[in-house]
C-alpha atoms as a PDB file:
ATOM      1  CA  UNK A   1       0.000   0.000   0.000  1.00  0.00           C
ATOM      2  CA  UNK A   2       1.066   3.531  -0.162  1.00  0.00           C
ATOM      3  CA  UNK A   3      -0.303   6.900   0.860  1.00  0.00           C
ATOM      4  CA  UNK A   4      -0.780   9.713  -2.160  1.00  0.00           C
ATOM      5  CA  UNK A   5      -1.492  13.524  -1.693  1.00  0.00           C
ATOM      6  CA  UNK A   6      -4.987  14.397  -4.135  1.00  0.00           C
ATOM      7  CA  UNK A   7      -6.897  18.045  -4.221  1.00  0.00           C
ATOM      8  CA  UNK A   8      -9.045  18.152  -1.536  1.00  0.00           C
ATOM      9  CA  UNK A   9     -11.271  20.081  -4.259  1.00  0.00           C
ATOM     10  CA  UNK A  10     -10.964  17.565  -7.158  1.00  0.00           C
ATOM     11  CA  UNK A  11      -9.226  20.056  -9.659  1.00  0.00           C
ATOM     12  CA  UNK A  12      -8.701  18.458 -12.898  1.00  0.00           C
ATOM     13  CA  UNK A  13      -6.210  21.004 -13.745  1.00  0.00           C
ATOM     14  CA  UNK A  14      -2.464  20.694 -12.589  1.00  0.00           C
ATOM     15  CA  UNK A  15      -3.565  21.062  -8.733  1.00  0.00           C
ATOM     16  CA  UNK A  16      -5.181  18.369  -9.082  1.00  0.00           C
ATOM     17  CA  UNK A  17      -2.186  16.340  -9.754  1.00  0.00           C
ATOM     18  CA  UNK A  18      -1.133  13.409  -7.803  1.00  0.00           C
ATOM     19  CA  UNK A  19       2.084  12.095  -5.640  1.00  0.00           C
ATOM     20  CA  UNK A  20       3.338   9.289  -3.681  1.00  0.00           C
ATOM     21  CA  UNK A  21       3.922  10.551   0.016  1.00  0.00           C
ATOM     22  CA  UNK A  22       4.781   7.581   1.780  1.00  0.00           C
ATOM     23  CA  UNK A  23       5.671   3.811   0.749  1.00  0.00           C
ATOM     24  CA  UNK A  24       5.314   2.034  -1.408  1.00  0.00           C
ATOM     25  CA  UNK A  25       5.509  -1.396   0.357  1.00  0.00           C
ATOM     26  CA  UNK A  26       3.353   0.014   3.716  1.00  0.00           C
ATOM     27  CA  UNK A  27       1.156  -2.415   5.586  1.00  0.00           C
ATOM     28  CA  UNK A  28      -2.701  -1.449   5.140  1.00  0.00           C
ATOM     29  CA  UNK A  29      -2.315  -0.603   9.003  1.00  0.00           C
ATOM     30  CA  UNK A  30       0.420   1.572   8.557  1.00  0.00           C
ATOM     31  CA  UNK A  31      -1.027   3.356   5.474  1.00  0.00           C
ATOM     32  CA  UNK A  32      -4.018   4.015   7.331  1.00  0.00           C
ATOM     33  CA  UNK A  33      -1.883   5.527   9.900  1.00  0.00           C
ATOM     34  CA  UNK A  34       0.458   7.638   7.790  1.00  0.00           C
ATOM     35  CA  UNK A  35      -2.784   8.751   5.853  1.00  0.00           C
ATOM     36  CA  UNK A  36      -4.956   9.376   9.166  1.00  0.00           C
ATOM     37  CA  UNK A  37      -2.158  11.564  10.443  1.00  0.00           C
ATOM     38  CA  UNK A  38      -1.415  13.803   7.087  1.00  0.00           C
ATOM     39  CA  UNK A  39      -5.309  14.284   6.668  1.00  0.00           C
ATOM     40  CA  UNK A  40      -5.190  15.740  10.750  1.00  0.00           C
ATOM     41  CA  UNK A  41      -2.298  17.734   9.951  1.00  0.00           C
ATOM     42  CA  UNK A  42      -3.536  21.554  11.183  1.00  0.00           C
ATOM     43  CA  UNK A  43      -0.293  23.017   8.928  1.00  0.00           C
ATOM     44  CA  UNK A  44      -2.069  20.789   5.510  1.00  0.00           C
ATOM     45  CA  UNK A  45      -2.649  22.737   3.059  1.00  0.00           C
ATOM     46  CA  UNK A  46      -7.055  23.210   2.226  1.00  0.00           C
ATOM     47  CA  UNK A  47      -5.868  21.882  -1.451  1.00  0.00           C
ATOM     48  CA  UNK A  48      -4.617  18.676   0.147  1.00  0.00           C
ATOM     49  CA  UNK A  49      -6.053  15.261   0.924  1.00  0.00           C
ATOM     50  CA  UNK A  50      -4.290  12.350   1.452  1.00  0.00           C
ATOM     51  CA  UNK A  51      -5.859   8.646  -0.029  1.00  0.00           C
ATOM     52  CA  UNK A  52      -4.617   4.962   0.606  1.00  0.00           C
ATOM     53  CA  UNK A  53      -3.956   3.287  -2.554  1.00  0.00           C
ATOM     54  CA  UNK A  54      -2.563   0.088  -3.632  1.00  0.00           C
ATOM     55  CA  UNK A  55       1.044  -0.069  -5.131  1.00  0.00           C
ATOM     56  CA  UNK A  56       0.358  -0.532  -8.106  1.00  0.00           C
ATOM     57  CA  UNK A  57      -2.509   2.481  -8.500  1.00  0.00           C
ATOM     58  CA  UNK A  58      -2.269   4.550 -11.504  1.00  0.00           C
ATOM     59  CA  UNK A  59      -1.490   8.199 -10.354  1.00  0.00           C
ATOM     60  CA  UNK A  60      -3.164  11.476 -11.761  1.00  0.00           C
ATOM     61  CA  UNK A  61      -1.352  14.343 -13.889  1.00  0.00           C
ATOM     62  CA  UNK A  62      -2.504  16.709 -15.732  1.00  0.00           C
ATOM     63  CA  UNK A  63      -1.283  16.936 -19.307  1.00  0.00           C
ATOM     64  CA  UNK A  64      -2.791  19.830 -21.527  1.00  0.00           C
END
């Protein structure tokens, strides 16, 4: 499993691009802790979210 940042406001532009933050290779207990504790971050950003994903998910970018 592994823990990716997404927009909080599904943008479909390049904000709404996506990024690995932590693993690959996590346990589903310790993605859901990684991701529990970025989503409760008070410094996070209102564009971010944080999802967990299995390693071999597809990620999001914008190409024009």
């Amino acid at each position: 499993m592994k823990v990716i940042r997404v927009s909080n406001y599904d943008h479909e532009d390049w904000q709404g691009d996506q990024y690995v933050v932590a693993g690959p290779g996590l346990s589903p207990e310790q993605a859901k802790v990684e991701c529990e504790l970025r989503c409760g971050d008070r410094r996070r950003s209102g564009e971010d979210w944080y999802r967990v994903v299995p390693d071999d998910y597809k990620l999001f970018k914008f190409a024009p």
